[in-house]
PDB file of N, CA and C in Angstrom:
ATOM      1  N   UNK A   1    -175.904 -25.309-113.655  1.00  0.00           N
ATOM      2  CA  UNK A   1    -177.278 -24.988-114.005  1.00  0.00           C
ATOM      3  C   UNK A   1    -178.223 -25.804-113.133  1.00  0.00           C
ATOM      4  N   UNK A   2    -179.509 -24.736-112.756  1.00  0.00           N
ATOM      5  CA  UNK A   2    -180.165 -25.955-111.337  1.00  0.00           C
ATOM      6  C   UNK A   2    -181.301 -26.466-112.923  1.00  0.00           C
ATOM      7  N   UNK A   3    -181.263 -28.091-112.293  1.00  0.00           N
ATOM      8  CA  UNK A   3    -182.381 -28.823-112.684  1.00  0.00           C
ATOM      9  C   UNK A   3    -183.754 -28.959-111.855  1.00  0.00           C
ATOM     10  N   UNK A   4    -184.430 -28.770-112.862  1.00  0.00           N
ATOM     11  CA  UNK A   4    -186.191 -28.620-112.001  1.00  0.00           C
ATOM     12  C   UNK A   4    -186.760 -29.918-112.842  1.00  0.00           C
ATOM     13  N   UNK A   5    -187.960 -29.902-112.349  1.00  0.00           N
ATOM     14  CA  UNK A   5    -188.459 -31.251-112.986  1.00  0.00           C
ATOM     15  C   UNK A   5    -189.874 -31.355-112.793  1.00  0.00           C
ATOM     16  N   UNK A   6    -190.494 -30.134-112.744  1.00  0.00           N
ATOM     17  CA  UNK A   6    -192.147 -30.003-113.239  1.00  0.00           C
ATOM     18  C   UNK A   6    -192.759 -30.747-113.747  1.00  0.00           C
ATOM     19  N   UNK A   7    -194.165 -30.721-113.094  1.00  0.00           N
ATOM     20  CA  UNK A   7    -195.147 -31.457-113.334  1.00  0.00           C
ATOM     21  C   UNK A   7    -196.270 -30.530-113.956  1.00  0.00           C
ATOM     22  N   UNK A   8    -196.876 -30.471-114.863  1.00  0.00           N
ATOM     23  CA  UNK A   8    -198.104 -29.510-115.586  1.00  0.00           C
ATOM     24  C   UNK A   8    -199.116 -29.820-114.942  1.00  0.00           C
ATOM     25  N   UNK A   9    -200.016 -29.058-114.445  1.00  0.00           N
ATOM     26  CA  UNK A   9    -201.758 -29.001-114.533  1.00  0.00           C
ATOM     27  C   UNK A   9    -202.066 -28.356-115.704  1.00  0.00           C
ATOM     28  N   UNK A  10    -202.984 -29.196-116.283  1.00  0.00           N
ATOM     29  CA  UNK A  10    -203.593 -28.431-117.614  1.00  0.00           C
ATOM     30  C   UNK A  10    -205.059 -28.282-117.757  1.00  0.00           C
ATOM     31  N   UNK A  11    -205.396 -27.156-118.654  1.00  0.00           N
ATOM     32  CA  UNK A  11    -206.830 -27.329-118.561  1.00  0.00           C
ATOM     33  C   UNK A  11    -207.426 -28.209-119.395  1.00  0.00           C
ATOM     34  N   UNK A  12    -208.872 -28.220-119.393  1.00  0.00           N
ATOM     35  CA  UNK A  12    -209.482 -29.048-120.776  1.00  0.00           C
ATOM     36  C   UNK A  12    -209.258 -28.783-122.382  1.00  0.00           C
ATOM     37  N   UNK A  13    -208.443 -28.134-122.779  1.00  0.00           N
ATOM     38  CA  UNK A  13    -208.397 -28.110-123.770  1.00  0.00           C
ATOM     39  C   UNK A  13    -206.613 -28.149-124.271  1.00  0.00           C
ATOM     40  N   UNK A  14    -206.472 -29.148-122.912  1.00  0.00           N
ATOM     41  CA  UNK A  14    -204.368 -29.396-122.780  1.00  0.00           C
ATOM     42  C   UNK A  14    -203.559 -28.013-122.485  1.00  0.00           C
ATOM     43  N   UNK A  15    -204.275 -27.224-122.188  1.00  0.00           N
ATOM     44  CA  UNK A  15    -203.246 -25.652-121.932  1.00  0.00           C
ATOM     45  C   UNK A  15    -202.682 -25.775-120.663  1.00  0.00           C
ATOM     46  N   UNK A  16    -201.175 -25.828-120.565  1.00  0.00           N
ATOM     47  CA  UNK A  16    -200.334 -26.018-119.559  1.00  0.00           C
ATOM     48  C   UNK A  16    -200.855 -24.299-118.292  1.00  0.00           C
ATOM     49  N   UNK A  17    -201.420 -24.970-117.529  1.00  0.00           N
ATOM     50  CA  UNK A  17    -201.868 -23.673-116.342  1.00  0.00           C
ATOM     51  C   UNK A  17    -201.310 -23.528-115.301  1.00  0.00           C
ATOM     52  N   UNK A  18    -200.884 -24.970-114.455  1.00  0.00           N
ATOM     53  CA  UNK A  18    -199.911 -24.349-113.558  1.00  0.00           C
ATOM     54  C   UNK A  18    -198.593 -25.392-113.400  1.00  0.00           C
ATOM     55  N   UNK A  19    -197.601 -25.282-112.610  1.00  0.00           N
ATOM     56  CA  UNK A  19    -196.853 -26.048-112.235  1.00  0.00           C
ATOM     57  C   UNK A  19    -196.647 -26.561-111.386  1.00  0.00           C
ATOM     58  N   UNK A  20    -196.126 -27.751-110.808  1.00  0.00           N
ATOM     59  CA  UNK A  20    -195.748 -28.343-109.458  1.00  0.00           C
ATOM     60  C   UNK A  20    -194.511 -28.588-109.812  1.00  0.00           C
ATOM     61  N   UNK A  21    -193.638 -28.691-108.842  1.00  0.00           N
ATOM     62  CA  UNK A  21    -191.869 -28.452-108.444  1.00  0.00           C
ATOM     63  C   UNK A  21    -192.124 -29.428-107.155  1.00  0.00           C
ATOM     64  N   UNK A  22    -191.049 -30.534-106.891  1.00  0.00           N
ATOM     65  CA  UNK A  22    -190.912 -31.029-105.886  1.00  0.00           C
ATOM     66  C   UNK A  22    -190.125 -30.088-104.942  1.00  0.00           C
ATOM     67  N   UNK A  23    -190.498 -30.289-103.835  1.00  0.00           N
ATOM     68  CA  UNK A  23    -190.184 -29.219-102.424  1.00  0.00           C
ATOM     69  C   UNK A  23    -188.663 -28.598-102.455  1.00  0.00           C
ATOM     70  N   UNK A  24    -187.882 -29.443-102.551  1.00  0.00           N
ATOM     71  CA  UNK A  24    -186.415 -29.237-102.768  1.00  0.00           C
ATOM     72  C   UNK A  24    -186.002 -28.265-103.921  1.00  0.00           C
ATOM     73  N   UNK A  25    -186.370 -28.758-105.022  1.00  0.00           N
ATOM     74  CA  UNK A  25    -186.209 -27.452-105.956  1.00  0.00           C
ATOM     75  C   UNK A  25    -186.653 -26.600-105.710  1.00  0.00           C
ATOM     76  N   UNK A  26    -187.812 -26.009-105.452  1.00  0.00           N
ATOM     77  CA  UNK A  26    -189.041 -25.215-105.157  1.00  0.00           C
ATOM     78  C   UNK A  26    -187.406 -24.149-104.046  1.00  0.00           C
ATOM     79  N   UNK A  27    -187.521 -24.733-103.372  1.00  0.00           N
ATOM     80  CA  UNK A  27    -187.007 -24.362-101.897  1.00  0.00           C
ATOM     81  C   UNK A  27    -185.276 -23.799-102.649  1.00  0.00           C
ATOM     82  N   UNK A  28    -184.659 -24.896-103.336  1.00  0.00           N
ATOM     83  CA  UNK A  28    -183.288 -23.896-104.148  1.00  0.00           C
ATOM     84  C   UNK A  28    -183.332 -22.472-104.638  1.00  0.00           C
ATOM     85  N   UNK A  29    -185.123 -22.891-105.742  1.00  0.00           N
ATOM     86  CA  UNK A  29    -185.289 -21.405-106.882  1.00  0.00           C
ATOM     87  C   UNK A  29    -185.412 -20.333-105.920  1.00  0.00           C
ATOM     88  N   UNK A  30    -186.405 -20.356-104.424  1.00  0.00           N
ATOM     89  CA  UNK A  30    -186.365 -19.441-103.613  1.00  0.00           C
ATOM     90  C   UNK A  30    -184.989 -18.956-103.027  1.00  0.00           C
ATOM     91  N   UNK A  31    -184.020 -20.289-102.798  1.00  0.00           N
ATOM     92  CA  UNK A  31    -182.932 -19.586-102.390  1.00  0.00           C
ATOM     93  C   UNK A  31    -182.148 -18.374-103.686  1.00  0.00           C
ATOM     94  N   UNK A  32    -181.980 -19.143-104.662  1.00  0.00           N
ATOM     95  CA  UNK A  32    -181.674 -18.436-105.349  1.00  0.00           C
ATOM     96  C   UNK A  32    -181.834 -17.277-106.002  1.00  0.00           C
ATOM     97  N   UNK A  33    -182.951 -16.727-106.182  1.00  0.00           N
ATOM     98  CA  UNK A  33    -183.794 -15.766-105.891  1.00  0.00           C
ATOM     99  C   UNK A  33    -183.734 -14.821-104.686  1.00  0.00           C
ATOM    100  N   UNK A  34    -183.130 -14.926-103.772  1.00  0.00           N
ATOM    101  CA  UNK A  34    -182.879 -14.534-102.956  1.00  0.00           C
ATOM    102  C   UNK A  34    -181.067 -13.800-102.624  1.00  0.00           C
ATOM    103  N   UNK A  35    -180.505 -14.479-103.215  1.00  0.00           N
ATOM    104  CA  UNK A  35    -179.190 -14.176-103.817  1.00  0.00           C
ATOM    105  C   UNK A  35    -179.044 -13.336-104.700  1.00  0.00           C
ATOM    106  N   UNK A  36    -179.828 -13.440-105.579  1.00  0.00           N
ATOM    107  CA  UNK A  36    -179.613 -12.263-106.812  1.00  0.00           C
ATOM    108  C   UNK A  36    -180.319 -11.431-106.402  1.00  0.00           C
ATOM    109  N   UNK A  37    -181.431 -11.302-105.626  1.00  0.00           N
ATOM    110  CA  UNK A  37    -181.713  -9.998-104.811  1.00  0.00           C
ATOM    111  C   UNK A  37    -180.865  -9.085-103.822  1.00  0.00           C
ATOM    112  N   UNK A  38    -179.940  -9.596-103.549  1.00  0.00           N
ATOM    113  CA  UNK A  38    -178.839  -9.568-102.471  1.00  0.00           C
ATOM    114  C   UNK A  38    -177.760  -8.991-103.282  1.00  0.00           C
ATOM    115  N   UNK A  39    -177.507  -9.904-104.685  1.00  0.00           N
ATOM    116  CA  UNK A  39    -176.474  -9.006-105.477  1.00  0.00           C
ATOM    117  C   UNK A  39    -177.150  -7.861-105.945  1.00  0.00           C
ATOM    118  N   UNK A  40    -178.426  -7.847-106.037  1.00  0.00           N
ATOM    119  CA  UNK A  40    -179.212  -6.116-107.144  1.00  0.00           C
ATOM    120  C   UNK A  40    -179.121  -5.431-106.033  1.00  0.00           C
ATOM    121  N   UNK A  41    -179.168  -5.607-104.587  1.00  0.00           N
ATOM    122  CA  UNK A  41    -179.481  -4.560-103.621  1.00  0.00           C
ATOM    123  C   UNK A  41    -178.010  -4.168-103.254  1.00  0.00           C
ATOM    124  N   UNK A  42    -177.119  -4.608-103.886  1.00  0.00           N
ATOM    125  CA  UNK A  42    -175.695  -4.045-103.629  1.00  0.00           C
ATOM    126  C   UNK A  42    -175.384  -3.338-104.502  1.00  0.00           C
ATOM    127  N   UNK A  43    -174.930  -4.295-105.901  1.00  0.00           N
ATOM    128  CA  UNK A  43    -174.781  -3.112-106.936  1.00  0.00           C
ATOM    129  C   UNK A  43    -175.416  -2.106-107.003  1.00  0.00           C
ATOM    130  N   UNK A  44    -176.880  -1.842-106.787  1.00  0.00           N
ATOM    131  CA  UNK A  44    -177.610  -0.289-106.558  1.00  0.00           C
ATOM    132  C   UNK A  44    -176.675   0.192-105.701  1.00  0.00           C
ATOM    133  N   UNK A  45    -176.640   0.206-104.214  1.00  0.00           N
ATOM    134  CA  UNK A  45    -176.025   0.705-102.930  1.00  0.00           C
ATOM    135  C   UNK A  45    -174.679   0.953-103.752  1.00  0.00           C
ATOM    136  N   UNK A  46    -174.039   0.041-104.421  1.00  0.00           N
ATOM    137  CA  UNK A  46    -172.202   0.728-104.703  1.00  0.00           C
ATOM    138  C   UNK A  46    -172.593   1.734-105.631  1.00  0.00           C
ATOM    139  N   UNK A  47    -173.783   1.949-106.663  1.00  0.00           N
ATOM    140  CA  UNK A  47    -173.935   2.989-107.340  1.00  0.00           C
ATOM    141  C   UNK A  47    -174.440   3.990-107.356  1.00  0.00           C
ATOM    142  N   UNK A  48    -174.745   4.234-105.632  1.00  0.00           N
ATOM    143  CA  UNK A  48    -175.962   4.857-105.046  1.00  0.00           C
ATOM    144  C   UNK A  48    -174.466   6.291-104.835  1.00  0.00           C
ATOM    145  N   UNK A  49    -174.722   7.672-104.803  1.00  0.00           N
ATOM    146  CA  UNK A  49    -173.682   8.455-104.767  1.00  0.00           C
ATOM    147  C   UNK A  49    -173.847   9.284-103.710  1.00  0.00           C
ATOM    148  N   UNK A  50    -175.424   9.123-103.279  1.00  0.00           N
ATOM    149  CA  UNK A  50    -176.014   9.740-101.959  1.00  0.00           C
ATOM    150  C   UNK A  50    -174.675   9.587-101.301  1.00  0.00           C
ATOM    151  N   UNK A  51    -174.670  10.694 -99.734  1.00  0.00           N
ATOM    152  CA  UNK A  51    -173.555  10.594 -98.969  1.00  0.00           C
ATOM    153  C   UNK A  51    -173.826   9.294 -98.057  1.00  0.00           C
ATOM    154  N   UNK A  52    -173.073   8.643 -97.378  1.00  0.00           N
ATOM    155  CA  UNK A  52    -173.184   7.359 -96.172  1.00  0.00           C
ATOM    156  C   UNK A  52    -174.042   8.326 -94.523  1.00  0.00           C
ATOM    157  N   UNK A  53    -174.329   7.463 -94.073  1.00  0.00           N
ATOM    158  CA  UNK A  53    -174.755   7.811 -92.519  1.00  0.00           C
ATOM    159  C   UNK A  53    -173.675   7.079 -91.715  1.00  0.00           C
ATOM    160  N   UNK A  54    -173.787   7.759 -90.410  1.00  0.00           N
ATOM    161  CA  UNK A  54    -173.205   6.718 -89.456  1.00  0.00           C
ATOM    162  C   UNK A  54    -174.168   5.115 -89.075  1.00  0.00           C
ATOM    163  N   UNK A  55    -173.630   4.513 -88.804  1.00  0.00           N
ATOM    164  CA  UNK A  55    -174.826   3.419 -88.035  1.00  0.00           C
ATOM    165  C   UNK A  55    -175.587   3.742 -87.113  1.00  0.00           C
ATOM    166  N   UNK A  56    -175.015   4.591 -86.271  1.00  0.00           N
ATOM    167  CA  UNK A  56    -176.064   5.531 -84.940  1.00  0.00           C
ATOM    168  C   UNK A  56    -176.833   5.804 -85.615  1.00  0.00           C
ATOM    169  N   UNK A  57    -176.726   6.498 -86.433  1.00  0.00           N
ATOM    170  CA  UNK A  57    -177.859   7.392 -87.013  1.00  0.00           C
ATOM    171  C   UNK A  57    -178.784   6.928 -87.584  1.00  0.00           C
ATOM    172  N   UNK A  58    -178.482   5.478 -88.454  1.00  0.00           N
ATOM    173  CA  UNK A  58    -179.333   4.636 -89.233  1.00  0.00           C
ATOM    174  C   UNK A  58    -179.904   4.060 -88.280  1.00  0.00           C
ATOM    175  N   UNK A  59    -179.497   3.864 -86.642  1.00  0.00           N
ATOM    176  CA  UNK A  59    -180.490   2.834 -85.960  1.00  0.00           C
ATOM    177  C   UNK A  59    -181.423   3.615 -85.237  1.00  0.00           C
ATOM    178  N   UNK A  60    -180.864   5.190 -84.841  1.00  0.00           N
ATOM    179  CA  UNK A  60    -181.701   6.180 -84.500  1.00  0.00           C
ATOM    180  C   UNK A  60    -182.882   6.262 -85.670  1.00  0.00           C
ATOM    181  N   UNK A  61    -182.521   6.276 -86.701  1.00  0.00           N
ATOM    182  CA  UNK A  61    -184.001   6.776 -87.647  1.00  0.00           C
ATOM    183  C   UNK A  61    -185.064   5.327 -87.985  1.00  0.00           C
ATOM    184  N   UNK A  62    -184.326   4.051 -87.536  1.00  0.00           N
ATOM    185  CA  UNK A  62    -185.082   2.794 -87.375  1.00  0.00           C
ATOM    186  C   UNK A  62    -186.099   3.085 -85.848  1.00  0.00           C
ATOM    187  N   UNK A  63    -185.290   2.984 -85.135  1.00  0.00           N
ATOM    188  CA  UNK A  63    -185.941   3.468 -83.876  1.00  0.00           C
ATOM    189  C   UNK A  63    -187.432   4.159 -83.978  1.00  0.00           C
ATOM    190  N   UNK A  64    -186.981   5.457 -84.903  1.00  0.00           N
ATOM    191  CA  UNK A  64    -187.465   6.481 -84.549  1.00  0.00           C
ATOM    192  C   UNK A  64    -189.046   5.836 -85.402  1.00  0.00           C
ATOM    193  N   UNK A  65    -188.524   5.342 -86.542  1.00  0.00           N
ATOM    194  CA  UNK A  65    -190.032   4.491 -87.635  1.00  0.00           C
ATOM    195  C   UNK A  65    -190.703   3.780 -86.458  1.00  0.00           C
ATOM    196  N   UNK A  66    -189.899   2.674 -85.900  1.00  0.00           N
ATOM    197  CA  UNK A  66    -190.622   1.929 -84.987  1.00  0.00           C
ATOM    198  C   UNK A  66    -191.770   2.678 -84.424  1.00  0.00           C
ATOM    199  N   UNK A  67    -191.216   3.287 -83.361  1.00  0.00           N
ATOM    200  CA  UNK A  67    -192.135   4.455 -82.673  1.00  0.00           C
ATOM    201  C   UNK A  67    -193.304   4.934 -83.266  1.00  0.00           C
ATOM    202  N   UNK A  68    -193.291   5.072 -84.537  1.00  0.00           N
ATOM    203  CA  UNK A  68    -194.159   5.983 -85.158  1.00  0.00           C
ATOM    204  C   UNK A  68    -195.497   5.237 -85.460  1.00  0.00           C
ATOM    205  N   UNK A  69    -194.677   3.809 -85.921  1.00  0.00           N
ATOM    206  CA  UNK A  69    -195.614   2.634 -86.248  1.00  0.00           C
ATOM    207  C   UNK A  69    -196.251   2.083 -84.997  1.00  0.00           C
ATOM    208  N   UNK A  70    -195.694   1.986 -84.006  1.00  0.00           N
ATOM    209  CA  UNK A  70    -196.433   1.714 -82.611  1.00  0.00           C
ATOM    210  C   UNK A  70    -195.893   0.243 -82.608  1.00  0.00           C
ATOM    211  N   UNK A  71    -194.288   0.062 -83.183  1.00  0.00           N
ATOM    212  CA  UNK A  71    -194.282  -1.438 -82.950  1.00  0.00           C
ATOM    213  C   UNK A  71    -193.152  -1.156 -81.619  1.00  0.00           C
TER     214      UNK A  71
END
């Protein structure tokens, strides 16, 4: 389990408003967060039933966005 160790800003009337995280944690929760985005964007894709492309084809239709966008 990750340990964090927040600091409160509160307003005038003691209502906890925001948080501070020292850099290191801060920087884990993003990693981690980033991982379980990585596992949701798979499990979708293994449950996805659409047919597959080739990779040509997926870098042809990247290509082809590029172009369109003018990058």
């Amino acid at each position: 389990m990750l340990a964090i160790h927040p600091q409160y800003i509160t307003n005038s009337t003691g209502e906890k408003i925001s948080a501070i995280l020292p850099i290191k944690e801060f920087k884990t929760i993003l990693e981690e967060l980033e991982d379980l985005e990585d596992i949701k964007l798979y499990d979708e894709s293994k449950n996805d039933r659409s047919p597959a492309i080739t990779k040509s084809k997926a870098m042809a239709m990247i290509e082809a966005e590029r172009k369109k966008l003018g990058k």
